[in-house]
N, C-alpha and C. Protein backbone atom coordinates (compact mmCIF):
# COMPACT_ATOMS: atom_id res chain seq x y z
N UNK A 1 -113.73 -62.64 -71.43
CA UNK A 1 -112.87 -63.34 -70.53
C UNK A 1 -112.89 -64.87 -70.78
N UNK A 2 -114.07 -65.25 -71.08
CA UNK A 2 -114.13 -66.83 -70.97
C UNK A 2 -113.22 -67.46 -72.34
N UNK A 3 -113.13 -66.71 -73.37
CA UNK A 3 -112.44 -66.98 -74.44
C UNK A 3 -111.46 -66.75 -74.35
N UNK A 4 -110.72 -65.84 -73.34
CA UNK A 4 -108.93 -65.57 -73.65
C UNK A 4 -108.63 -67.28 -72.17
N UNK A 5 -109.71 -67.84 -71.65
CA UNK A 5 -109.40 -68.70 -70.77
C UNK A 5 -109.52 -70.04 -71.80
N UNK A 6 -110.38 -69.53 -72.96
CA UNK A 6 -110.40 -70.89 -73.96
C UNK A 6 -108.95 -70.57 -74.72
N UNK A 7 -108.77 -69.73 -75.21
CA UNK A 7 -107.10 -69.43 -75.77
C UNK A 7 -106.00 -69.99 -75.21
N UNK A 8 -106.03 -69.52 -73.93
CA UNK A 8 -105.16 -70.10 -72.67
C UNK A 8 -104.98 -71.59 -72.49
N UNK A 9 -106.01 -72.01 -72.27
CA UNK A 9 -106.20 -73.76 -72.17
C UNK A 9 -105.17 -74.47 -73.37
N UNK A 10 -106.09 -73.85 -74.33
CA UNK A 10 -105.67 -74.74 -75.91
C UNK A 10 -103.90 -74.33 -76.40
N UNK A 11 -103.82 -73.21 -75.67
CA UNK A 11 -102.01 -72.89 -76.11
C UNK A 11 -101.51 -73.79 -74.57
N UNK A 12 -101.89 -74.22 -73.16
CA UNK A 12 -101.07 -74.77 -72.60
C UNK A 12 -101.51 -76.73 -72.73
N UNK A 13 -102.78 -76.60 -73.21
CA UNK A 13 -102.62 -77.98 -74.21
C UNK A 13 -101.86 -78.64 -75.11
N UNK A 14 -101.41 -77.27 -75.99
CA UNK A 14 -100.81 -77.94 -77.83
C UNK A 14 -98.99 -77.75 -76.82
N UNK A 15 -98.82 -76.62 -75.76
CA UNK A 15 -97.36 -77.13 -75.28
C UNK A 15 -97.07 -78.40 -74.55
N UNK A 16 -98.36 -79.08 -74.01
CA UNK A 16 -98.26 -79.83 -73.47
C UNK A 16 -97.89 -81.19 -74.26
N UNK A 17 -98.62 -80.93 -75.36
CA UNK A 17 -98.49 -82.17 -76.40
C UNK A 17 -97.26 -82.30 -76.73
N UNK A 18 -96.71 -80.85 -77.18
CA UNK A 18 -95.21 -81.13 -77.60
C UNK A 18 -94.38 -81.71 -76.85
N UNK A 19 -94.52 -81.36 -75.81
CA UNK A 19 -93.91 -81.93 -74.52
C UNK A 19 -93.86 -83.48 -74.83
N UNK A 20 -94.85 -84.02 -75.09
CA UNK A 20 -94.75 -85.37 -75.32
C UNK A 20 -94.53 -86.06 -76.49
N UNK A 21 -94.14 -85.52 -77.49
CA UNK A 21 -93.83 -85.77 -78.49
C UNK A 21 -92.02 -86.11 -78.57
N UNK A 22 -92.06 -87.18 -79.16
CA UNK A 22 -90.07 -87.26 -79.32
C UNK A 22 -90.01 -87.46 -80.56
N UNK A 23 -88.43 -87.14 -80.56
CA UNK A 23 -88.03 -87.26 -82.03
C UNK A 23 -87.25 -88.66 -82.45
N UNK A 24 -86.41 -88.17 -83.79
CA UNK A 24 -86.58 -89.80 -83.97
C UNK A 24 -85.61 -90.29 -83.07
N UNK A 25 -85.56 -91.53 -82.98
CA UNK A 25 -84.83 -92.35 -82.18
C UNK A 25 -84.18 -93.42 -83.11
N UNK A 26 -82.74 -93.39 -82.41
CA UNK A 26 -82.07 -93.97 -82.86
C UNK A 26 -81.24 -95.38 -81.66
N UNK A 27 -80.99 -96.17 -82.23
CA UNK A 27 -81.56 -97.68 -81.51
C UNK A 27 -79.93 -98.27 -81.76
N UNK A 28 -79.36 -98.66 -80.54
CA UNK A 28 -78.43 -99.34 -79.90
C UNK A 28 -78.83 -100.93 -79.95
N UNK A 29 -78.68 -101.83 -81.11
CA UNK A 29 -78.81 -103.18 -80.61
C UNK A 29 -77.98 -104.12 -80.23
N UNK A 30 -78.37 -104.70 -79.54
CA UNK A 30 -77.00 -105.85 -78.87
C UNK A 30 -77.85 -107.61 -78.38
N UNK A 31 -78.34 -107.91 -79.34
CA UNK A 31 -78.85 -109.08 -78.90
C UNK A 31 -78.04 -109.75 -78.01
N UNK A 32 -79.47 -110.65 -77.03
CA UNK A 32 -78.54 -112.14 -76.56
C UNK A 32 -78.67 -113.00 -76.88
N UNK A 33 -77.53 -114.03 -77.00
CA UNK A 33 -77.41 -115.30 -78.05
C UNK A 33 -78.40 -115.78 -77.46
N UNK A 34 -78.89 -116.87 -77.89
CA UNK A 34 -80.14 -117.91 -77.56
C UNK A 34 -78.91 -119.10 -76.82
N UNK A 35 -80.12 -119.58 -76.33
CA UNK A 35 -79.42 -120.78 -76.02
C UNK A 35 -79.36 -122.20 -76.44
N UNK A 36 -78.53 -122.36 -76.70
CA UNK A 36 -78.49 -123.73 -77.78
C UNK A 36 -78.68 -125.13 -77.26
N UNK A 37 -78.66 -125.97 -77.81
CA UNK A 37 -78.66 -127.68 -77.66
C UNK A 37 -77.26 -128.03 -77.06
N UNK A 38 -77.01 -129.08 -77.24
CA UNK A 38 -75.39 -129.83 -77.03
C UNK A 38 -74.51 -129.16 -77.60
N UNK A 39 -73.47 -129.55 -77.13
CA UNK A 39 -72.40 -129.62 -77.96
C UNK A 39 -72.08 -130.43 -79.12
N UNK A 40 -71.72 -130.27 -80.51
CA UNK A 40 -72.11 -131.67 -81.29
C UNK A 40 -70.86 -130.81 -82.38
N UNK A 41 -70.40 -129.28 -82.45
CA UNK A 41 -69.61 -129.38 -83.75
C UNK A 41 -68.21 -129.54 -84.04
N UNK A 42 -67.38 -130.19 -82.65
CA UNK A 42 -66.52 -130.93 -82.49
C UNK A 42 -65.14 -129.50 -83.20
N UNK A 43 -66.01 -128.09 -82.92
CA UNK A 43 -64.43 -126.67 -83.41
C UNK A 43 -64.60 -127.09 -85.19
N UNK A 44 -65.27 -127.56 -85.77
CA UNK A 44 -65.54 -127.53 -87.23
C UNK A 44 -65.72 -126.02 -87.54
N UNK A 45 -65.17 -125.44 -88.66
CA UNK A 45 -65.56 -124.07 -89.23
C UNK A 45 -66.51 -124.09 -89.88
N UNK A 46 -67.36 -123.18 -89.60
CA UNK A 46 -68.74 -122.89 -90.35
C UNK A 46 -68.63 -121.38 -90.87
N UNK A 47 -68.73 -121.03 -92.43
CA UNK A 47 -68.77 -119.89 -93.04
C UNK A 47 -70.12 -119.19 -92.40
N UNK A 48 -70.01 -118.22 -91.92
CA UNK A 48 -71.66 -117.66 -91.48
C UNK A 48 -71.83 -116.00 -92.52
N UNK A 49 -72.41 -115.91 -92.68
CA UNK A 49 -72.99 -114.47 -93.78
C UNK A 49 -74.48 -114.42 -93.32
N UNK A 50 -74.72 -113.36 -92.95
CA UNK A 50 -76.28 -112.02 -92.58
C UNK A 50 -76.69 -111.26 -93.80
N UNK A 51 -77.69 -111.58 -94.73
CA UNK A 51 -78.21 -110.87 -95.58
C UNK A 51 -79.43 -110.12 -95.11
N UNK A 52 -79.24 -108.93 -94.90
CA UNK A 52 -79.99 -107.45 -94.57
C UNK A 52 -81.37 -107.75 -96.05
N UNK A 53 -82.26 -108.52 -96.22
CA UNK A 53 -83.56 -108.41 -97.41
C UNK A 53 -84.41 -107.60 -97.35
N UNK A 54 -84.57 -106.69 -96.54
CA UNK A 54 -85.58 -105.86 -96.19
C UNK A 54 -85.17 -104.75 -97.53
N UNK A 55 -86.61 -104.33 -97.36
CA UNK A 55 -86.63 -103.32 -98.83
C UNK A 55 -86.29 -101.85 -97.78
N UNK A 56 -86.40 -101.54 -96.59
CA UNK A 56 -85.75 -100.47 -95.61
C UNK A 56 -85.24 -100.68 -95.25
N UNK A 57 -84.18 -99.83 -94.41
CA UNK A 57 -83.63 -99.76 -93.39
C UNK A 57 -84.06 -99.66 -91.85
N UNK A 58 -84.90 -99.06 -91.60
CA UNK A 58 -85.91 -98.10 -90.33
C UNK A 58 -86.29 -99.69 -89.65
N UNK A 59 -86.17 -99.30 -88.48
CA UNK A 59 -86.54 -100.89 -87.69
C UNK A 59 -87.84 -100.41 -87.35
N UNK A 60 -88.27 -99.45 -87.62
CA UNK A 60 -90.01 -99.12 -87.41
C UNK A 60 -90.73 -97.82 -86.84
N UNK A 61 -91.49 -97.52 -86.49
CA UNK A 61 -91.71 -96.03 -86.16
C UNK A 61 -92.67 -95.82 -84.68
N UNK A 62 -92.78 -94.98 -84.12
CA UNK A 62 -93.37 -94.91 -82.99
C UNK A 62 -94.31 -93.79 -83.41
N UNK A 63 -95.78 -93.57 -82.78
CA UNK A 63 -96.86 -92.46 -83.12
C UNK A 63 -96.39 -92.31 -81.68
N UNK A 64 -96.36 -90.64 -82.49
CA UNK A 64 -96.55 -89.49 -81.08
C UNK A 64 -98.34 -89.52 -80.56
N UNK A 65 -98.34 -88.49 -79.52
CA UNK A 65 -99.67 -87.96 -78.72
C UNK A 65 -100.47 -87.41 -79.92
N UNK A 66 -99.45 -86.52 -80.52
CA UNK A 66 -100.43 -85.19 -81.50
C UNK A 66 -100.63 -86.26 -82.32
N UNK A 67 -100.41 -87.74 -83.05
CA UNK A 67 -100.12 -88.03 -84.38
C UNK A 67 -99.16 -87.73 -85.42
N UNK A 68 -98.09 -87.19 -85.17
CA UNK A 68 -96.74 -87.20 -85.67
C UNK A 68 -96.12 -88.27 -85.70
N UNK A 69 -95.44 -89.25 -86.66
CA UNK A 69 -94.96 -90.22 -86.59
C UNK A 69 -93.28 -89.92 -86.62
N UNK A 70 -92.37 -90.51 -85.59
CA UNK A 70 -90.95 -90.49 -85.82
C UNK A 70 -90.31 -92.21 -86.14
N UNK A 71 -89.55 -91.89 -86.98
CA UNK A 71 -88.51 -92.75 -87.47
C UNK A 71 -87.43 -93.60 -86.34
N UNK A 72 -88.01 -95.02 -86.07
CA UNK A 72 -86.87 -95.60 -85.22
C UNK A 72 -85.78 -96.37 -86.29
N UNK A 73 -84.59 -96.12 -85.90
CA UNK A 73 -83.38 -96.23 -86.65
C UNK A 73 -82.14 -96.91 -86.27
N UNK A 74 -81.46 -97.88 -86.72
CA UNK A 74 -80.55 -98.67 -86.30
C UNK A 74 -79.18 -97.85 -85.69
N UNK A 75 -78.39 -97.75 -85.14
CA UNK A 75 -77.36 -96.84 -84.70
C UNK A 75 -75.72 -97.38 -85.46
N UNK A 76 -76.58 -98.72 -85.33
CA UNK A 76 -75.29 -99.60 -86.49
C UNK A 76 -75.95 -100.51 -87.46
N UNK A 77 -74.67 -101.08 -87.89
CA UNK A 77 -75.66 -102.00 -89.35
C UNK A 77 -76.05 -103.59 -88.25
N UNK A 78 -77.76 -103.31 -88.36
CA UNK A 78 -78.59 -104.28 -88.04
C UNK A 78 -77.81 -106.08 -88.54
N UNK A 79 -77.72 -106.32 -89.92
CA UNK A 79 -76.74 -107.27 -90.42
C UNK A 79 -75.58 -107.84 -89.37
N UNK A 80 -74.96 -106.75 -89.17
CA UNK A 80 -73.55 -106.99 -88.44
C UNK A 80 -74.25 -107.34 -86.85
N UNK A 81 -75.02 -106.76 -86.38
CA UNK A 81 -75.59 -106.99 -85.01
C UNK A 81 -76.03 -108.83 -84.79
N UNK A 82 -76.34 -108.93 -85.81
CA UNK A 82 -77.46 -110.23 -85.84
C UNK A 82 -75.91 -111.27 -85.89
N UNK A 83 -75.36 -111.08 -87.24
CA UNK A 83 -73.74 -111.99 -87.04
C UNK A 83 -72.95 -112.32 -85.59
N UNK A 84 -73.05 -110.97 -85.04
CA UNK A 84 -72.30 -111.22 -84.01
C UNK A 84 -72.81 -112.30 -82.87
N UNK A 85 -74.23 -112.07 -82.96
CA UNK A 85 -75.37 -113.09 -81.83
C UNK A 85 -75.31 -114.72 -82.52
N UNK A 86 -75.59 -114.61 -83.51
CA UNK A 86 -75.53 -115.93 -84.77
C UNK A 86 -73.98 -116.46 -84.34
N UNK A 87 -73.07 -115.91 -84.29
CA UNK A 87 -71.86 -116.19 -84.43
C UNK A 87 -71.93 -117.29 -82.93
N UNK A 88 -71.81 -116.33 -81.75
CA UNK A 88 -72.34 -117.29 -80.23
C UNK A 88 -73.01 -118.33 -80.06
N UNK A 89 -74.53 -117.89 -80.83
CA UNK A 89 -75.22 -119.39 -81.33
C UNK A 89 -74.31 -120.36 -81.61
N UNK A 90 -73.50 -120.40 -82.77
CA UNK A 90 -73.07 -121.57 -83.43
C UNK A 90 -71.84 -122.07 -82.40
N UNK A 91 -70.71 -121.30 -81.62
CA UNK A 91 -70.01 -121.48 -80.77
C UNK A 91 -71.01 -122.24 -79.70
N UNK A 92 -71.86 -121.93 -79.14
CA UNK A 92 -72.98 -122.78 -78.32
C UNK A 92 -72.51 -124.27 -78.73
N UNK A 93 -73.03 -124.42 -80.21
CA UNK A 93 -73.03 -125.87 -80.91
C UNK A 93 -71.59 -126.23 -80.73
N UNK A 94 -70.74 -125.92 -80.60
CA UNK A 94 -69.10 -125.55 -80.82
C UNK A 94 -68.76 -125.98 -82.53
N UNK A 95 -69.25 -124.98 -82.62
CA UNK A 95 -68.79 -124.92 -83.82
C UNK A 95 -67.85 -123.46 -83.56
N UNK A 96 -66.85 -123.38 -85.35
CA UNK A 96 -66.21 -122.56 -85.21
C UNK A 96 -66.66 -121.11 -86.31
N UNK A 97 -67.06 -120.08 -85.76
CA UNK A 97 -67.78 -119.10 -87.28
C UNK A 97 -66.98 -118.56 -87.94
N UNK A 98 -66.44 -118.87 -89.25
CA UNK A 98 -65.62 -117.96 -89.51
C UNK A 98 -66.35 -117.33 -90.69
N UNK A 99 -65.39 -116.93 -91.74
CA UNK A 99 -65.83 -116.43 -93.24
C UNK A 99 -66.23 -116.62 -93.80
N UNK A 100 -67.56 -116.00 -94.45
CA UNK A 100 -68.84 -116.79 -95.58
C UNK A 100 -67.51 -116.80 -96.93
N UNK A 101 -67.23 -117.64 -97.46
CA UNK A 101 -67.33 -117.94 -99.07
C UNK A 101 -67.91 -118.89 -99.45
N UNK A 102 -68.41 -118.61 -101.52
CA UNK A 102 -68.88 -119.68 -101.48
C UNK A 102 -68.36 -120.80 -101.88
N UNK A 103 -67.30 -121.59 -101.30
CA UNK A 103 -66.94 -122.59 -101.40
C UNK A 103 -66.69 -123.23 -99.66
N UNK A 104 -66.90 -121.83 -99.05
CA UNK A 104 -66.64 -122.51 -97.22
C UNK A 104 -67.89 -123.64 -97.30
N UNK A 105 -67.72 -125.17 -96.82
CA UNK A 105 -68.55 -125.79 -96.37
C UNK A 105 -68.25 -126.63 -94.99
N UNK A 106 -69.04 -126.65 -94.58
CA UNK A 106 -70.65 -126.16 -94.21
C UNK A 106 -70.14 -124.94 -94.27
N UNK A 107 -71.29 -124.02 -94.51
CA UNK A 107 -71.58 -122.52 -94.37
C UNK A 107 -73.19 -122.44 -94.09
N UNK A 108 -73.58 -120.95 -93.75
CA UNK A 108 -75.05 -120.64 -93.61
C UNK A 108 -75.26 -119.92 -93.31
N UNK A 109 -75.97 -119.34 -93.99
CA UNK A 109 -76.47 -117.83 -94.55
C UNK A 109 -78.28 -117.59 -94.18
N UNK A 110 -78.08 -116.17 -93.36
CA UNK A 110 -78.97 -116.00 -91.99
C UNK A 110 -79.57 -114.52 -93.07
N UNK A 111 -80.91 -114.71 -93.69
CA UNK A 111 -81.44 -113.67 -94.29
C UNK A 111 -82.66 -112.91 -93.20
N UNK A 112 -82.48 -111.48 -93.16
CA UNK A 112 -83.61 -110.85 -92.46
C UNK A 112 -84.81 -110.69 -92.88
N UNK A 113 -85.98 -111.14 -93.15
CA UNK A 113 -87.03 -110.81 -94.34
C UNK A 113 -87.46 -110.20 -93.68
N UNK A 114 -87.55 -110.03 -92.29
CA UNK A 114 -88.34 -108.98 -91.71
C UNK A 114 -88.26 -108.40 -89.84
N UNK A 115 -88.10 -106.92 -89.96
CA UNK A 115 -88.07 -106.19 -88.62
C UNK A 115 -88.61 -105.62 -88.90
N UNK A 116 -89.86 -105.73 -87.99
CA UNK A 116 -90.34 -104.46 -87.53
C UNK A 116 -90.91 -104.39 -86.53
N UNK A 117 -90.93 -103.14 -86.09
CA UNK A 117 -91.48 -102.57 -84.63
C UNK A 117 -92.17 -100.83 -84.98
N UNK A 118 -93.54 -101.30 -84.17
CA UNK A 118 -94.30 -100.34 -84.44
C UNK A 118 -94.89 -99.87 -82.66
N UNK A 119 -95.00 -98.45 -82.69
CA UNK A 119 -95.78 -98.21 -81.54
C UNK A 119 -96.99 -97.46 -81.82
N UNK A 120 -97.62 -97.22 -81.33
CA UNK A 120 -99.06 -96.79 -81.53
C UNK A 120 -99.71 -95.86 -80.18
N UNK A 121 -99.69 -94.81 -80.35
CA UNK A 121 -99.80 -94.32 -78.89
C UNK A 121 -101.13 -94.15 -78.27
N UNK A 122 -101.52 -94.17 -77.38
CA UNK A 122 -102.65 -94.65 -77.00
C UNK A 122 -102.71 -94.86 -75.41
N UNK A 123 -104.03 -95.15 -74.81
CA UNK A 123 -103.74 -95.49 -73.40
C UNK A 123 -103.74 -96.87 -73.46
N UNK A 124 -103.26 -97.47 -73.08
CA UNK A 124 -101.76 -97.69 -72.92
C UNK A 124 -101.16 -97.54 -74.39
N UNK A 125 -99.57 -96.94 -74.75
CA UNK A 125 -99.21 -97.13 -76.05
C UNK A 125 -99.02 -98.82 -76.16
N UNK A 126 -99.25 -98.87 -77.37
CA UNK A 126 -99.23 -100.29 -77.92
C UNK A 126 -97.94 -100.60 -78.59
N UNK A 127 -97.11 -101.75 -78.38
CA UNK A 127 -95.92 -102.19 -78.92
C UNK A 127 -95.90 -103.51 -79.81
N UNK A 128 -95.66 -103.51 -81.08
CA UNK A 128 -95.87 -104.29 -81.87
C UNK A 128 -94.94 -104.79 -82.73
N UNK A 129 -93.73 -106.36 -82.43
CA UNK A 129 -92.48 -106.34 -82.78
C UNK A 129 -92.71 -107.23 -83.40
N UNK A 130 -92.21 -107.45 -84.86
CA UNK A 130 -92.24 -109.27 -85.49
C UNK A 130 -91.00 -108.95 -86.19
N UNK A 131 -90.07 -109.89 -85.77
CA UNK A 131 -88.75 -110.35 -86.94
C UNK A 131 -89.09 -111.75 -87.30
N UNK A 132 -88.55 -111.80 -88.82
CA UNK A 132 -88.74 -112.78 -89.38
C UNK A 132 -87.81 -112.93 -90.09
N UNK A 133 -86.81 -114.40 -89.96
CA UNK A 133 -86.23 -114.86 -90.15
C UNK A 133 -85.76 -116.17 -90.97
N UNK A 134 -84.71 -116.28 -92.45
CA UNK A 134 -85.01 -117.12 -92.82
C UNK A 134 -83.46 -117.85 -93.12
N UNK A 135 -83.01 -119.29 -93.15
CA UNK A 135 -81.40 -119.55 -92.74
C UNK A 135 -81.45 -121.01 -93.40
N UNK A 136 -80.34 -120.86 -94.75
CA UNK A 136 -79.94 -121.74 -95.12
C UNK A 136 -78.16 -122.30 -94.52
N UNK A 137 -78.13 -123.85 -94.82
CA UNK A 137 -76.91 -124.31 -94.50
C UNK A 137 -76.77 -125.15 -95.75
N UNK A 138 -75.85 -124.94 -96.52
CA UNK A 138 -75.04 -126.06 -97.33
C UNK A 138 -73.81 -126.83 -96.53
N UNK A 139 -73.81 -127.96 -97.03
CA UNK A 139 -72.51 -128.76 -96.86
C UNK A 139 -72.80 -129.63 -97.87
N UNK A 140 -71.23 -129.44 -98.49
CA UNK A 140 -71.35 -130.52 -100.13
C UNK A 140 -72.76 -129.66 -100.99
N UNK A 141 -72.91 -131.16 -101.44
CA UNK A 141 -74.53 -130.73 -102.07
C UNK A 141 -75.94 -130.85 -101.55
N UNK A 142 -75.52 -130.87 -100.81
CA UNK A 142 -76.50 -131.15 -99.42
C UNK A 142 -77.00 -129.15 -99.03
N UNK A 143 -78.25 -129.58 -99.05
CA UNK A 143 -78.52 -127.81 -98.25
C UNK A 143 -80.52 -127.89 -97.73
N UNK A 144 -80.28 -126.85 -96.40
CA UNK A 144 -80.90 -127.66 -94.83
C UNK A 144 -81.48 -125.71 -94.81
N UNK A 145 -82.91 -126.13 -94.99
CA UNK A 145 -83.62 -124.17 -95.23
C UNK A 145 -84.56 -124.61 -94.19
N UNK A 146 -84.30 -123.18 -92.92
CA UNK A 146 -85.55 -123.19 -92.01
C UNK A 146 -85.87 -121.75 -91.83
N UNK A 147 -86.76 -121.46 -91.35
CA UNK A 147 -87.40 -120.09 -91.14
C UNK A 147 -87.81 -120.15 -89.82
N UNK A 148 -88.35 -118.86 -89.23
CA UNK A 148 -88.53 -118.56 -88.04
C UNK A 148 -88.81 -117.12 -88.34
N UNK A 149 -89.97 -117.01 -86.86
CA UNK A 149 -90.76 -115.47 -87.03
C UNK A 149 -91.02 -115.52 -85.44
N UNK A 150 -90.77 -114.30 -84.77
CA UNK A 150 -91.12 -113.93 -83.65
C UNK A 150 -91.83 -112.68 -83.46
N UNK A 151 -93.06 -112.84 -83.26
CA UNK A 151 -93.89 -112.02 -82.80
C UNK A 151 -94.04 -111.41 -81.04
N UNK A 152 -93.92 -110.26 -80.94
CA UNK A 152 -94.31 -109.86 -79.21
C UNK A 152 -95.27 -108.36 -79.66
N UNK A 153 -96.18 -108.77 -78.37
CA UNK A 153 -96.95 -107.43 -78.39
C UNK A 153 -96.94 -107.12 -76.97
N UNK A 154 -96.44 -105.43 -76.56
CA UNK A 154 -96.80 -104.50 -75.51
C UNK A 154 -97.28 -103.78 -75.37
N UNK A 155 -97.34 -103.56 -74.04
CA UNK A 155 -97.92 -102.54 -73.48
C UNK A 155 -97.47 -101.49 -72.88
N UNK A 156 -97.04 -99.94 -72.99
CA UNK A 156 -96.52 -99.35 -72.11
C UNK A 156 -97.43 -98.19 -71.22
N UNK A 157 -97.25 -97.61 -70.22
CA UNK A 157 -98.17 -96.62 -70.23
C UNK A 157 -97.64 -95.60 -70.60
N UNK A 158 -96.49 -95.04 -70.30
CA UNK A 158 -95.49 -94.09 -71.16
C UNK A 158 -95.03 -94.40 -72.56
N UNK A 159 -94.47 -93.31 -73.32
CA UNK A 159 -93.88 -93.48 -74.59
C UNK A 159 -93.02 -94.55 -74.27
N UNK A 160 -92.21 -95.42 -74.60
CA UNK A 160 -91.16 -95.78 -75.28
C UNK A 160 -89.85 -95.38 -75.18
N UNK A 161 -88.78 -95.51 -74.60
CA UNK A 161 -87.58 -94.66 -74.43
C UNK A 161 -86.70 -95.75 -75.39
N UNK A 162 -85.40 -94.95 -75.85
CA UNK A 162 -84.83 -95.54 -77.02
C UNK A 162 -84.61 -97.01 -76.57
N UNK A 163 -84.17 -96.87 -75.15
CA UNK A 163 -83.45 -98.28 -74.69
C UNK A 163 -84.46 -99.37 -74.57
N UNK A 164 -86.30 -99.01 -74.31
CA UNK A 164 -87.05 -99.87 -74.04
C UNK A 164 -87.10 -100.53 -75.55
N UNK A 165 -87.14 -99.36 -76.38
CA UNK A 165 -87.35 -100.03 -78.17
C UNK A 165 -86.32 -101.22 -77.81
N UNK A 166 -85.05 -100.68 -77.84
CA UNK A 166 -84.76 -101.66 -77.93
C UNK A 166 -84.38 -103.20 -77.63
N UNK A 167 -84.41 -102.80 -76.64
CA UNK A 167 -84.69 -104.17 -75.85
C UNK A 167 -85.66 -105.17 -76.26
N UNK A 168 -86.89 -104.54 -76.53
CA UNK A 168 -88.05 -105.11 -77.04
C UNK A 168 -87.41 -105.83 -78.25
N UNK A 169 -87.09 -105.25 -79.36
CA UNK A 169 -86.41 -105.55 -80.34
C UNK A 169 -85.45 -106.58 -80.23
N UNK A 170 -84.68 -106.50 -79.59
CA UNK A 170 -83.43 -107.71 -79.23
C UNK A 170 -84.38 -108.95 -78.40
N UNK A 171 -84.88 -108.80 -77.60
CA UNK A 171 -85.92 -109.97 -77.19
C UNK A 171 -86.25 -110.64 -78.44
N UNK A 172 -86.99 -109.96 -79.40
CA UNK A 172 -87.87 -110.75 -81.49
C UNK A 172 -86.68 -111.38 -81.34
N UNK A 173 -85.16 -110.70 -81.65
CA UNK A 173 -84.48 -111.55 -82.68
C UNK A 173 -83.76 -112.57 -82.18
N UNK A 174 -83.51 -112.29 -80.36
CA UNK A 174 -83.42 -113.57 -79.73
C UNK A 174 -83.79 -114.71 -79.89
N UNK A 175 -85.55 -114.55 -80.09
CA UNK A 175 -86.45 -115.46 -79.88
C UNK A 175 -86.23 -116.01 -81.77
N UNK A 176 -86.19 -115.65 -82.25
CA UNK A 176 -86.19 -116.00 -83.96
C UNK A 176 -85.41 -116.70 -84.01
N UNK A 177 -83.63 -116.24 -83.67
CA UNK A 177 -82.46 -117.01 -83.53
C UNK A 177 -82.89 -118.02 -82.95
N UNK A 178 -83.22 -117.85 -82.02
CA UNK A 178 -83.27 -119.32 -80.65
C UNK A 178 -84.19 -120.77 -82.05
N UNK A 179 -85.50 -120.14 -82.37
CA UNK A 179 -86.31 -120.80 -83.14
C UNK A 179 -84.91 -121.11 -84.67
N UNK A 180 -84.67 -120.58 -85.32
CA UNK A 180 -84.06 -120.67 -86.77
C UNK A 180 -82.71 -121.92 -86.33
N UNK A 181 -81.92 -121.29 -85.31
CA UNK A 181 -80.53 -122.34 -85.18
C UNK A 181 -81.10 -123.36 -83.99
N UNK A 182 -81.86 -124.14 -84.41
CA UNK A 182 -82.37 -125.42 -83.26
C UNK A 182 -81.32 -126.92 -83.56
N UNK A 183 -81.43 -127.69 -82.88
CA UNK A 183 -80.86 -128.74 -82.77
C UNK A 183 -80.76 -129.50 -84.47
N UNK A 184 -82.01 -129.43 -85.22
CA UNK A 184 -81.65 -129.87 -86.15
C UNK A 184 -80.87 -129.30 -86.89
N UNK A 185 -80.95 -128.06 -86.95
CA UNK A 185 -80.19 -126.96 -87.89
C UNK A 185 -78.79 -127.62 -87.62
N UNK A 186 -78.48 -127.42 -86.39
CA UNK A 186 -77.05 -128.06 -85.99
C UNK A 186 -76.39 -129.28 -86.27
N UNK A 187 -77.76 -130.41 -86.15
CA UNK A 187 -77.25 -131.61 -86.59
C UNK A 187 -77.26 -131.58 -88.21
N UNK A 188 -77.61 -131.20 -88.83
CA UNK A 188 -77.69 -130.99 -90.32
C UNK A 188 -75.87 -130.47 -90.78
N UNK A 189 -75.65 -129.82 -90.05
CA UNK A 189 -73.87 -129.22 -90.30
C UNK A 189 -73.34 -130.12 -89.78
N UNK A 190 -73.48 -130.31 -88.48
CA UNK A 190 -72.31 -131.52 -88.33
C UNK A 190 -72.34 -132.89 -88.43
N UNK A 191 -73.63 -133.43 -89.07
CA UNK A 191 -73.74 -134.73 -90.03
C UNK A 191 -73.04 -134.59 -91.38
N UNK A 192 -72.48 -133.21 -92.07
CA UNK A 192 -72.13 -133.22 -93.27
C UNK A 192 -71.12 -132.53 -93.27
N UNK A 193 -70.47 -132.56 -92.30
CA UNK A 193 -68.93 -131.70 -92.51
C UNK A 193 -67.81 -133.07 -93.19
């Protein structure tokens, strides 16, 4: 008897685990623009272009209970997400964003070197987000390179639900943007338009 009660246990254990286990998740991002300095770009057009550098795609992975790892995944192209927030930024400055070529000047070109987000499950699961960010501006022959990295670490006591990923996530690249397009960045374009 005591063994079909050890059988019992360990089969409503391993259902229990499954129970807590999710699959992969796939991630809705919608950053919010940062908030900018003055006004200073007087409706000047600025070429803007998002280079995706990451050697993946996967914005990072979450550990299950059992140790199963699932795949967190962009739902759209990450690139295009970040443009659209970048784009607001520079309207902030009033500037105007239009079309990267390379002859648009000023222009400036917003590279991702790095997303990621990791969870770690655990009591409490652990949340672990760093984007890193790196953004050149030409005008003429003139050209203005800054970087920026935002680090956040959480805490949850539950898993992770797709919408908390992401949120977490849009908070990094907020905070990166906010750091990468600062006042000088701005005065650097519209000293050389």
């Amino acid at each position: 008897m005591p063994a079909l009660i050890r059988v019992f246990s360990a089969f409503c254990l391993l259902i229990f685990i499954a129970g807590c286990s999710q699959s992969t998740q796939n991630l809705r991002l919608s950053p919010t623009p940062p908030e900018t300095g003055p006004a200073m770009g007087s409706g000047v057009a600025v070429g803007l272009q998002i280079v995706d550098a990451r050697s993946h795609s996967d914005l990072g992975v979450l550990e299950n209970p059992d140790g199963s790892i699932v795949r967190l995944t962009a739902a759209q192209d990450v690139a295009y997400a970040l443009q659209l927030v970048a784009a607001e930024a520079l309207r902030g400055y009033d500037f105007s964003p239009a079309l990267w070529t390379s002859s648009t000047t000023p222009r400036v070109e917003i590279r991702i070197e790095q997303l990621d987000h990791e969870v770690t499950a655990g009591v409490p699961y652990q949340l672990e987000t760093v984007v890193a960010l790196k953004g050149t501006a030409w005008a003429g022959d003139d050209r203005y390179t800054g970087s920026a990295r935002s680090n956040l670490s959480n805490q949850r006591a539950l898993p992770p639900s797709d919408k908390t990923n992401a949120e977490i996530i849009e908070t990094a690249i907020t905070r990166a943007l906010r750091q990468l397009l600062d006042e000088d960045f701005a005065r650097f374009i519209q000293s050389r338009r």
